[in-house]
PDB file of N, CA and C in Angstrom:
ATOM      1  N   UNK A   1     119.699  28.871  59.074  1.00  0.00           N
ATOM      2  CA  UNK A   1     118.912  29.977  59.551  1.00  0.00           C
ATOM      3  C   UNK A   1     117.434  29.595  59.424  1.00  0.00           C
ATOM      4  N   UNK A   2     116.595  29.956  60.424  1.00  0.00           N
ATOM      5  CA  UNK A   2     115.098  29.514  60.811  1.00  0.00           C
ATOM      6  C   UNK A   2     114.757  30.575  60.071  1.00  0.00           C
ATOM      7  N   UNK A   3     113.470  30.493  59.554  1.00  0.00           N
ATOM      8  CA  UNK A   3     112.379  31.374  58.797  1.00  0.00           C
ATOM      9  C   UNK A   3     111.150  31.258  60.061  1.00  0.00           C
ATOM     10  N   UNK A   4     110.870  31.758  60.956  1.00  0.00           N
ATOM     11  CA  UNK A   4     110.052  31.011  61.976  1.00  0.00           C
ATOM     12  C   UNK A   4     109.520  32.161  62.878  1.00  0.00           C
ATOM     13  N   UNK A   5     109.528  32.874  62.837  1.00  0.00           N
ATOM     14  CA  UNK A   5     109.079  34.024  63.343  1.00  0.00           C
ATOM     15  C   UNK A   5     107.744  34.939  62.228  1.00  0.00           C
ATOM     16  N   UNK A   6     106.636  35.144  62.530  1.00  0.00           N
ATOM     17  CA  UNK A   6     105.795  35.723  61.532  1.00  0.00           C
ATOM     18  C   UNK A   6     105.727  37.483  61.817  1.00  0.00           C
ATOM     19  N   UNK A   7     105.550  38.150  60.222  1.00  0.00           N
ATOM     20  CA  UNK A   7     106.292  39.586  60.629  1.00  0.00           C
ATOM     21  C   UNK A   7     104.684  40.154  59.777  1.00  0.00           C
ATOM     22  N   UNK A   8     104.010  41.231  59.977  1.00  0.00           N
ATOM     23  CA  UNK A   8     103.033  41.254  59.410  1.00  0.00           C
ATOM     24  C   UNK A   8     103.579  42.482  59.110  1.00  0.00           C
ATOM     25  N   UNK A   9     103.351  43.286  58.394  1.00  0.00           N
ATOM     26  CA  UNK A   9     104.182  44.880  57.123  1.00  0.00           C
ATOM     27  C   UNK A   9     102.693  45.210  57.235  1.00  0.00           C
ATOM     28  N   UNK A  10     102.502  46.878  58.150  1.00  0.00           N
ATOM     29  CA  UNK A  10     101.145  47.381  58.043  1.00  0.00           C
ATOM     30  C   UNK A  10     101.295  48.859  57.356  1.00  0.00           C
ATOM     31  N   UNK A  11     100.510  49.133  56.459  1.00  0.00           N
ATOM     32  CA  UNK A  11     100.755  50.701  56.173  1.00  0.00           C
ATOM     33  C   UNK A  11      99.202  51.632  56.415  1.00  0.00           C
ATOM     34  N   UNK A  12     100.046  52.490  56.962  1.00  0.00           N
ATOM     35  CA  UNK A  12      99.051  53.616  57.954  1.00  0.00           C
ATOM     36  C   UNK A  12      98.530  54.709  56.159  1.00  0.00           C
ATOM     37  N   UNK A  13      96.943  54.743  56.711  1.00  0.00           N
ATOM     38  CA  UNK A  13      96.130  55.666  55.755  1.00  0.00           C
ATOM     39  C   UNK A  13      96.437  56.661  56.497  1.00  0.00           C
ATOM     40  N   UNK A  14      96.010  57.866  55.937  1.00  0.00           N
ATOM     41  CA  UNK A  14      95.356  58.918  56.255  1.00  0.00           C
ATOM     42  C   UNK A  14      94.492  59.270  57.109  1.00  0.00           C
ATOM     43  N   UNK A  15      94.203  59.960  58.464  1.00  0.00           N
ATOM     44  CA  UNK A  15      93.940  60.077  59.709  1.00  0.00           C
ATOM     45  C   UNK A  15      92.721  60.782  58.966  1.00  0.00           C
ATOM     46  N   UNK A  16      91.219  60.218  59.251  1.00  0.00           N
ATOM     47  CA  UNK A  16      89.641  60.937  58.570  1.00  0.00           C
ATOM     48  C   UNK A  16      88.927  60.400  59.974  1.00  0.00           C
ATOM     49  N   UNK A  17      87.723  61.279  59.743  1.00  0.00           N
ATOM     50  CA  UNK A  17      86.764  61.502  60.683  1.00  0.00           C
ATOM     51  C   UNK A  17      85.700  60.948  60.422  1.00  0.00           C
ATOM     52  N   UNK A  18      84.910  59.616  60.678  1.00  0.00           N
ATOM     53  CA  UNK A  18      83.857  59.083  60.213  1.00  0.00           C
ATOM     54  C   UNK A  18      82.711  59.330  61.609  1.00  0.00           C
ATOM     55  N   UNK A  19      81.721  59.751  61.349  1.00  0.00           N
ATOM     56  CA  UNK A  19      80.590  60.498  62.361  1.00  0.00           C
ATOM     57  C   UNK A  19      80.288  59.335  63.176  1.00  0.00           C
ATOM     58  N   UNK A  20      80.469  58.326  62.810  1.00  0.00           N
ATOM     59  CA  UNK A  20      79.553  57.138  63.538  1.00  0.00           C
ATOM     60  C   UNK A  20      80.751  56.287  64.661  1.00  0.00           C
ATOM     61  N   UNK A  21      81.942  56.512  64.470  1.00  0.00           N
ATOM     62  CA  UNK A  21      83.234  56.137  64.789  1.00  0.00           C
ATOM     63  C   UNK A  21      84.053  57.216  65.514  1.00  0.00           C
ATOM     64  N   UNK A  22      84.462  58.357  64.888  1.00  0.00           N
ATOM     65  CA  UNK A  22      85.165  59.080  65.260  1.00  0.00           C
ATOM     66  C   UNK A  22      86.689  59.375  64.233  1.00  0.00           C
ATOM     67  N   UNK A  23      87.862  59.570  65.035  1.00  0.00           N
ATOM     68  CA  UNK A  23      89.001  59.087  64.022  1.00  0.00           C
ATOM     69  C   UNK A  23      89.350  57.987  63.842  1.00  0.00           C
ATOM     70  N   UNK A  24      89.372  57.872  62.487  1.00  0.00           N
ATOM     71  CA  UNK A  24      89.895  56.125  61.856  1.00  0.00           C
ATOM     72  C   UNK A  24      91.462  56.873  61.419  1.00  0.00           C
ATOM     73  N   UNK A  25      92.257  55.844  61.295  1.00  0.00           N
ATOM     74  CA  UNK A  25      93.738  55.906  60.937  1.00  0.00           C
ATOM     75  C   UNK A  25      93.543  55.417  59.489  1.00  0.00           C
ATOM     76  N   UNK A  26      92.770  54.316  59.678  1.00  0.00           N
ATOM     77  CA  UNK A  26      92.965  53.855  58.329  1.00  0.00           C
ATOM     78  C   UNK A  26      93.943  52.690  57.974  1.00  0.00           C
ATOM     79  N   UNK A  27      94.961  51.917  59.016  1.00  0.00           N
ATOM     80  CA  UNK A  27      95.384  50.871  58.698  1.00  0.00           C
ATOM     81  C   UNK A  27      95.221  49.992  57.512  1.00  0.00           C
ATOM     82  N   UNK A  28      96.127  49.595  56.952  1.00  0.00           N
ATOM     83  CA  UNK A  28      95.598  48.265  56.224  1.00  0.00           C
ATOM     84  C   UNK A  28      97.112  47.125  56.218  1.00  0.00           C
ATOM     85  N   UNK A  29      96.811  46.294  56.214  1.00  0.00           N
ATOM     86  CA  UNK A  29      98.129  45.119  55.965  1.00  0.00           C
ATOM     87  C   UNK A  29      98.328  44.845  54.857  1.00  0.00           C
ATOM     88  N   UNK A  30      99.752  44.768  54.759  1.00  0.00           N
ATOM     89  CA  UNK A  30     100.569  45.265  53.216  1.00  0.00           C
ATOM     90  C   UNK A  30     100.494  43.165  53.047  1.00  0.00           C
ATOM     91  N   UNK A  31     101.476  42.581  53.723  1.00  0.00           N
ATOM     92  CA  UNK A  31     102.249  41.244  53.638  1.00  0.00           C
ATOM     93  C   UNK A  31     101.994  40.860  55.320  1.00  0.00           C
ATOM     94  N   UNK A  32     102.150  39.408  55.186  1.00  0.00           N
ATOM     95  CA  UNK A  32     102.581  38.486  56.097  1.00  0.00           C
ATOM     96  C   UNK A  32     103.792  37.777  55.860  1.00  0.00           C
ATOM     97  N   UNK A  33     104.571  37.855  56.471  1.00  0.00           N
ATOM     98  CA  UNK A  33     105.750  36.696  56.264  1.00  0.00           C
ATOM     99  C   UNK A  33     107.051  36.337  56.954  1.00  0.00           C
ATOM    100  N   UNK A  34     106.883  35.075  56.755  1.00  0.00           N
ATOM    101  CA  UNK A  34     107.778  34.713  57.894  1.00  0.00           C
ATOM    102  C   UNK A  34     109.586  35.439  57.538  1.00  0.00           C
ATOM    103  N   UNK A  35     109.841  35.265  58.809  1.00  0.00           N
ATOM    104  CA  UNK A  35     111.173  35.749  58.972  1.00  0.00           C
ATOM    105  C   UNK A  35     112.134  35.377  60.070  1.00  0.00           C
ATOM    106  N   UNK A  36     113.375  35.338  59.600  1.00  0.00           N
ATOM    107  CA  UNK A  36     114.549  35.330  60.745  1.00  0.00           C
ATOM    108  C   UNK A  36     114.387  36.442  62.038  1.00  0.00           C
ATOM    109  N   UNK A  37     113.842  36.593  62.808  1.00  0.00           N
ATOM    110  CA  UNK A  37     113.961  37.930  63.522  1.00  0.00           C
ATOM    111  C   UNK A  37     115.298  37.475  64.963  1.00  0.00           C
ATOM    112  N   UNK A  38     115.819  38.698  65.035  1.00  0.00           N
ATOM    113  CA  UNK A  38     117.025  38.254  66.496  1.00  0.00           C
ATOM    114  C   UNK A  38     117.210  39.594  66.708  1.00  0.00           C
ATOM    115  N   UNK A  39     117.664  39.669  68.166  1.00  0.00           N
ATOM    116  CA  UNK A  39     118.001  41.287  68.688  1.00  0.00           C
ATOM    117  C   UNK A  39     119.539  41.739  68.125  1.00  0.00           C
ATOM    118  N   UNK A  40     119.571  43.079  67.713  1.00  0.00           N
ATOM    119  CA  UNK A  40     120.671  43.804  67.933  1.00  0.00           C
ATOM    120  C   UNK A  40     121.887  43.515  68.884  1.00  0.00           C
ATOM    121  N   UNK A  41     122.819  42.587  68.642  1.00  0.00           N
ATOM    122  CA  UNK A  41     123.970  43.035  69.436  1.00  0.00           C
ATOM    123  C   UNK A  41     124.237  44.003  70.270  1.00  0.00           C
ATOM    124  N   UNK A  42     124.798  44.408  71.099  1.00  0.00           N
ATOM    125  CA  UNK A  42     125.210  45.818  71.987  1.00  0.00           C
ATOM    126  C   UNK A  42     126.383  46.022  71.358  1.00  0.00           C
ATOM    127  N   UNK A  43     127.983  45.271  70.785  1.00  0.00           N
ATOM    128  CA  UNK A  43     128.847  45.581  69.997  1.00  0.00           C
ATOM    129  C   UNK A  43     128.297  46.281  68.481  1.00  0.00           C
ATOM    130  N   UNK A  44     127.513  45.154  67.807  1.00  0.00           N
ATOM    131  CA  UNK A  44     126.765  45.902  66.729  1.00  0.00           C
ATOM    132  C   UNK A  44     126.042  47.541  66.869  1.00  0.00           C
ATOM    133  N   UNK A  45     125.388  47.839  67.690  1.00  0.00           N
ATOM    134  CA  UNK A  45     124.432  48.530  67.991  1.00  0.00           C
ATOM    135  C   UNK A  45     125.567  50.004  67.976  1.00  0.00           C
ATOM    136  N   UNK A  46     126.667  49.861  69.079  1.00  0.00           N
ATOM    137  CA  UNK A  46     127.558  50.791  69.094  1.00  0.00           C
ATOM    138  C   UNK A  46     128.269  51.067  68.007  1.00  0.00           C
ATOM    139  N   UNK A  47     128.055  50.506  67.504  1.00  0.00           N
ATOM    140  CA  UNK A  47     128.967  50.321  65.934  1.00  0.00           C
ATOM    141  C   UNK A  47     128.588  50.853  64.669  1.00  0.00           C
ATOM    142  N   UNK A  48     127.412  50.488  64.159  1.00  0.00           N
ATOM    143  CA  UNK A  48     126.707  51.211  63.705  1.00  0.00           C
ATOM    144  C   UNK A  48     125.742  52.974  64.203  1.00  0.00           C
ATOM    145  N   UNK A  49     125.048  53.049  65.563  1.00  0.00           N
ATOM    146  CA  UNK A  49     124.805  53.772  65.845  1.00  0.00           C
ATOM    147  C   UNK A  49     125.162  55.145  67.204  1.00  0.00           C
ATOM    148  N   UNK A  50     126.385  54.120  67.583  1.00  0.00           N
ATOM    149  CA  UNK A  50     126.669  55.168  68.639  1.00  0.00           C
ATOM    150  C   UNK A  50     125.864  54.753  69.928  1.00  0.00           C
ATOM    151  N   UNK A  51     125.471  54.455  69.991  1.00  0.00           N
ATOM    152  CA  UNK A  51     124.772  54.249  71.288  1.00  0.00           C
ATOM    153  C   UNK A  51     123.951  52.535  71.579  1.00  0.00           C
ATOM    154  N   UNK A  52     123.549  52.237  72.724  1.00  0.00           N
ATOM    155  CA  UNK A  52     122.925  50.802  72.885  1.00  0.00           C
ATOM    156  C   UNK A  52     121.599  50.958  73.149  1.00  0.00           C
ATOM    157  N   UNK A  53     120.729  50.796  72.193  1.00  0.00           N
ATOM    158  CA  UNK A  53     119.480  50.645  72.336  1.00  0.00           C
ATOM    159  C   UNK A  53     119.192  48.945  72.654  1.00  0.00           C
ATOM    160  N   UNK A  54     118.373  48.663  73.404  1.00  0.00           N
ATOM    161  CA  UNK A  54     118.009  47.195  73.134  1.00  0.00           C
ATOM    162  C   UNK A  54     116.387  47.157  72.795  1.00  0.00           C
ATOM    163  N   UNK A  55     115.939  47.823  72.196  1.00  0.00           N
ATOM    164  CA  UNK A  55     114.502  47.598  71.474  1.00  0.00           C
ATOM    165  C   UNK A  55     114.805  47.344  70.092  1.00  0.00           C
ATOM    166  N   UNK A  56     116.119  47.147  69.751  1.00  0.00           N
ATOM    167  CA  UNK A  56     116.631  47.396  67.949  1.00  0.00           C
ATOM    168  C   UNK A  56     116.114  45.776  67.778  1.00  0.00           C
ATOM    169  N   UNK A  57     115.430  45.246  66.443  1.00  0.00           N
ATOM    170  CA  UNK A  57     115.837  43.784  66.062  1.00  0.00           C
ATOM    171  C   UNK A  57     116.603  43.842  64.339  1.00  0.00           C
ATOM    172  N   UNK A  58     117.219  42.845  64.177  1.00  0.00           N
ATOM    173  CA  UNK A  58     117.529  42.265  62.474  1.00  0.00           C
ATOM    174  C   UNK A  58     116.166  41.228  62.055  1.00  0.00           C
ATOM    175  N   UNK A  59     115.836  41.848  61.300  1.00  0.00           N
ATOM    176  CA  UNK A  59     115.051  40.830  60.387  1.00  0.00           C
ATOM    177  C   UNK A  59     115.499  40.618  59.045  1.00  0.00           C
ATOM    178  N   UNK A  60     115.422  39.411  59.154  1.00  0.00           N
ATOM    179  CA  UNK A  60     115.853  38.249  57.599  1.00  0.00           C
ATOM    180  C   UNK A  60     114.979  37.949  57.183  1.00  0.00           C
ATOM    181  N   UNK A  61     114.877  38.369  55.697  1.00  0.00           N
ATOM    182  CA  UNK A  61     114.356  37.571  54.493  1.00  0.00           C
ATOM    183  C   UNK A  61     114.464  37.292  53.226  1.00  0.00           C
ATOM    184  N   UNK A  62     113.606  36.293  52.868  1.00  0.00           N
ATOM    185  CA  UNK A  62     114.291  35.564  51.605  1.00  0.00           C
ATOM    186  C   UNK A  62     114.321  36.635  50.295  1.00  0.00           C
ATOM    187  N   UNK A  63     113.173  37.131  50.060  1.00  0.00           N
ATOM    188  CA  UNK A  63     112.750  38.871  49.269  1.00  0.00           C
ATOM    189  C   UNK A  63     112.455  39.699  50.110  1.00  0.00           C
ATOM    190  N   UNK A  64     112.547  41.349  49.795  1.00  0.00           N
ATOM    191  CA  UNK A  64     112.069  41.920  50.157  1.00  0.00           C
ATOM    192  C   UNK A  64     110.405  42.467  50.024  1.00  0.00           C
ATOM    193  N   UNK A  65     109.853  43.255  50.913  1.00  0.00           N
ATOM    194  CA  UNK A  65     108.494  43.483  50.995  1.00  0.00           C
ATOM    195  C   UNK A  65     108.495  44.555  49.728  1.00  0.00           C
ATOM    196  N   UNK A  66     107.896  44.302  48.764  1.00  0.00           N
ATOM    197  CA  UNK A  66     107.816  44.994  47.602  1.00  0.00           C
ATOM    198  C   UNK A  66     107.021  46.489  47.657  1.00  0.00           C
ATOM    199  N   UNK A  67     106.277  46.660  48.520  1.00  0.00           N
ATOM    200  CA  UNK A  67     105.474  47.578  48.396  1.00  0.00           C
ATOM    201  C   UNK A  67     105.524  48.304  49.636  1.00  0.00           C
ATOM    202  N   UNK A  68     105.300  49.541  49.526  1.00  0.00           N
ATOM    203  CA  UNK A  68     105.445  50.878  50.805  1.00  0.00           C
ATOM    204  C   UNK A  68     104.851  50.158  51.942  1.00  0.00           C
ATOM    205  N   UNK A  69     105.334  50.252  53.478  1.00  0.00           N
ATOM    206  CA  UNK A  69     104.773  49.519  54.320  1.00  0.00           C
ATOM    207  C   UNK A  69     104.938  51.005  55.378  1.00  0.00           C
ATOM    208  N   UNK A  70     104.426  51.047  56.196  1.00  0.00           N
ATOM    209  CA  UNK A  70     104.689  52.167  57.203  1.00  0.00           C
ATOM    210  C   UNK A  70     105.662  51.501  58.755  1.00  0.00           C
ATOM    211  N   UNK A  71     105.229  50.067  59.163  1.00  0.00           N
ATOM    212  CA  UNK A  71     106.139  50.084  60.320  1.00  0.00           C
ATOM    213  C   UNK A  71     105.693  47.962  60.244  1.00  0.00           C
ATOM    214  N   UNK A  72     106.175  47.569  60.882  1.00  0.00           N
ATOM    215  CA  UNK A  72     105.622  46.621  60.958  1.00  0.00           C
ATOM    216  C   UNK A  72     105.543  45.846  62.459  1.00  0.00           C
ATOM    217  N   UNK A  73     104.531  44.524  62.798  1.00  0.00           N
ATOM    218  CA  UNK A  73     104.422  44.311  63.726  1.00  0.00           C
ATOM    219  C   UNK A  73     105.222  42.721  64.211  1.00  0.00           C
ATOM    220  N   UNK A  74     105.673  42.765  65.477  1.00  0.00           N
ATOM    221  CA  UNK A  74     106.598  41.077  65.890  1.00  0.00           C
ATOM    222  C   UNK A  74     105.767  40.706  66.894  1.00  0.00           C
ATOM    223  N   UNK A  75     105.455  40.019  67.391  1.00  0.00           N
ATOM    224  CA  UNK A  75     104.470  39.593  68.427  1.00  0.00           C
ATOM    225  C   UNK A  75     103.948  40.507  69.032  1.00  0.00           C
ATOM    226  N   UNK A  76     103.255  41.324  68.535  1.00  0.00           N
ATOM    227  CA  UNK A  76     101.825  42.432  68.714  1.00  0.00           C
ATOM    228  C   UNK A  76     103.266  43.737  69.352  1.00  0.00           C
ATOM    229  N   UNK A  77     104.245  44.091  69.005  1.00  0.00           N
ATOM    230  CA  UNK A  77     105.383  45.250  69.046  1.00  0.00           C
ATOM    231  C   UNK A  77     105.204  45.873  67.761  1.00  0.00           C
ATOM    232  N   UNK A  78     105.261  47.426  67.516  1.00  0.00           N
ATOM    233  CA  UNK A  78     105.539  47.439  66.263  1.00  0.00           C
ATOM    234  C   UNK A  78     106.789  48.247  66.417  1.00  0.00           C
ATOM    235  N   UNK A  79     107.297  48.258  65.188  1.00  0.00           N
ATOM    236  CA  UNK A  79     108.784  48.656  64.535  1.00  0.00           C
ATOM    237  C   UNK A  79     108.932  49.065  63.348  1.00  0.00           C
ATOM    238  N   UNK A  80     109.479  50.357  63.566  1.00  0.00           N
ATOM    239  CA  UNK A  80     109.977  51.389  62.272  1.00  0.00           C
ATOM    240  C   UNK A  80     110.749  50.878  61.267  1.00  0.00           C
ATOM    241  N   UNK A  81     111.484  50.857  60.138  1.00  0.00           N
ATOM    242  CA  UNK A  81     113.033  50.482  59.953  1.00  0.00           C
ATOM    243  C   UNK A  81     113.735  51.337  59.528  1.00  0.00           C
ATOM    244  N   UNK A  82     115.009  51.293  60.468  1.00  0.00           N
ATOM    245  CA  UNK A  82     116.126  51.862  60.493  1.00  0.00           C
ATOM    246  C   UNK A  82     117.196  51.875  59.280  1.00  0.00           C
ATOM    247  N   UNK A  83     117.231  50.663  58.771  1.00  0.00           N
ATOM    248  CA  UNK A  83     118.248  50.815  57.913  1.00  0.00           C
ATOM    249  C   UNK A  83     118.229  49.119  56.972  1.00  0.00           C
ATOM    250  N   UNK A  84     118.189  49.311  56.165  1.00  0.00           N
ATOM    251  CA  UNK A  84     118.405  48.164  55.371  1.00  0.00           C
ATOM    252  C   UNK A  84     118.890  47.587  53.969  1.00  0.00           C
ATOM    253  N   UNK A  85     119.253  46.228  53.750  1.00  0.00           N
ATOM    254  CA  UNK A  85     120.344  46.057  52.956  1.00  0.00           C
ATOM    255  C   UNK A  85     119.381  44.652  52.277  1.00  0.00           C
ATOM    256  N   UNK A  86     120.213  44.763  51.041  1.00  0.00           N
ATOM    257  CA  UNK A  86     119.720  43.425  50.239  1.00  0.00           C
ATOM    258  C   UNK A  86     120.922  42.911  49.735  1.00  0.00           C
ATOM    259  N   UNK A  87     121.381  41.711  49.837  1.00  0.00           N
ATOM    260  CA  UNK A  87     122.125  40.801  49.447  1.00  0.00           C
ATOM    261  C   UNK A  87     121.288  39.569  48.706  1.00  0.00           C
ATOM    262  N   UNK A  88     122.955  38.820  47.887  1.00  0.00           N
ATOM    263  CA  UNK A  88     122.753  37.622  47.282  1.00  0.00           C
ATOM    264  C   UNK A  88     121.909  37.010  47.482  1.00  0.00           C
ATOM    265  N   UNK A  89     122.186  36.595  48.995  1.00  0.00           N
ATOM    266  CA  UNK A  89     121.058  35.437  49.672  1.00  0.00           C
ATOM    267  C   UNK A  89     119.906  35.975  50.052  1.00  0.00           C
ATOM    268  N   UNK A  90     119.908  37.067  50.098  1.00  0.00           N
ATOM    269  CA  UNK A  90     118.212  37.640  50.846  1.00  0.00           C
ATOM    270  C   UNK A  90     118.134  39.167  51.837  1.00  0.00           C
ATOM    271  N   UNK A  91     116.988  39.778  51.958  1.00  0.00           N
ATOM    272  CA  UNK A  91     117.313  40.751  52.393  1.00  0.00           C
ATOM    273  C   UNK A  91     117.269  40.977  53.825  1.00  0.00           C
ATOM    274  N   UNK A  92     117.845  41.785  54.379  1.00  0.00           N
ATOM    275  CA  UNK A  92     117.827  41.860  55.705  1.00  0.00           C
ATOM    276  C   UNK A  92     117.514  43.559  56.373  1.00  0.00           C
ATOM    277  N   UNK A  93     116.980  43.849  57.091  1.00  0.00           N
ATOM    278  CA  UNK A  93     117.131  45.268  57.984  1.00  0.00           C
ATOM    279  C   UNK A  93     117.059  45.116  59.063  1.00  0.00           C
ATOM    280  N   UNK A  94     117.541  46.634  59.861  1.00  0.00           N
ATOM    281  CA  UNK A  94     117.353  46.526  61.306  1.00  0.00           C
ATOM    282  C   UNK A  94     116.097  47.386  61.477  1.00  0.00           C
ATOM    283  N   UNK A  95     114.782  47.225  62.650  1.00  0.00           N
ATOM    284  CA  UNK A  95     114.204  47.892  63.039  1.00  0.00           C
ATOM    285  C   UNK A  95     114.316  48.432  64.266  1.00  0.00           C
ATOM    286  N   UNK A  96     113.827  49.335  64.903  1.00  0.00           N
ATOM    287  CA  UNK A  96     113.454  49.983  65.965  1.00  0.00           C
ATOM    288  C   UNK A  96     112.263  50.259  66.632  1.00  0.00           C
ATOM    289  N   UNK A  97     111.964  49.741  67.559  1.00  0.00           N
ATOM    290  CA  UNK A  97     110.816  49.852  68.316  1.00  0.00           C
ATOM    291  C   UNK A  97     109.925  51.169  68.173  1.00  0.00           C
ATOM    292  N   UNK A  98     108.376  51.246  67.654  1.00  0.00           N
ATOM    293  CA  UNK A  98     107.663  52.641  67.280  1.00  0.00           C
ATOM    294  C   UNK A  98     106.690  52.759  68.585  1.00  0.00           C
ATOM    295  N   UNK A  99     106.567  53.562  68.739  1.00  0.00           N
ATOM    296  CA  UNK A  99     105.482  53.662  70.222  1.00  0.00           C
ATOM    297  C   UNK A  99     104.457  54.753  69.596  1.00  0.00           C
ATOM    298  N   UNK A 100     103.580  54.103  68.493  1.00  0.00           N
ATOM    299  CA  UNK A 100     102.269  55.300  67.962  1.00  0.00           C
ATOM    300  C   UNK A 100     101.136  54.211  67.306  1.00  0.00           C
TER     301      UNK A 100
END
């Protein structure tokens, strides 16, 4: 399994009003790190959720992201996560495509 894909973990501040700007969100980046990323199956997808989305991905890694992240980004996409698991070898979740 490739580690070869870079996953950046961003967590969203608090939505404030700075006079000179306007609304800031407040972003900041939690982690960088590489990862296994691959799409959702359509057998998987039905399987777990009932239905076939194809914006779903699995991301693999060796630890998990230790600290609160709000969504994260795959080649400038960002993604919620749906559901996730930690095993022996490393942890893994599925995300879902966020449109905000």
């Amino acid at each position: 399994m490739r580690f070869d894909t870079l996953v950046d973990f961003i967590s969203e501040g608090k939505k404030r009003y700075i006079p000179e700007q306007g609304y800031s969100t407040g972003t900041e980046l939690v982690t960088s790190r590489m990862a296994n990323v691959t799409d959702l199956g359509t057998n998987r997808s039905v399987q777990l959720f009932g239905d076939v989305d194809t914006s779903r991905k699995v991301i693999r890694l060796m630890v998990p992201v230790g600290t609160n992240w709000s969504y994260c980004k795959i080649e400038g996409k960002k993604y919620r996560q749906v559901t996730a698991t930690n095993a022996l070898k490393g942890h893994s979740m599925i995300v879902g495509e966020y449109h905000g």
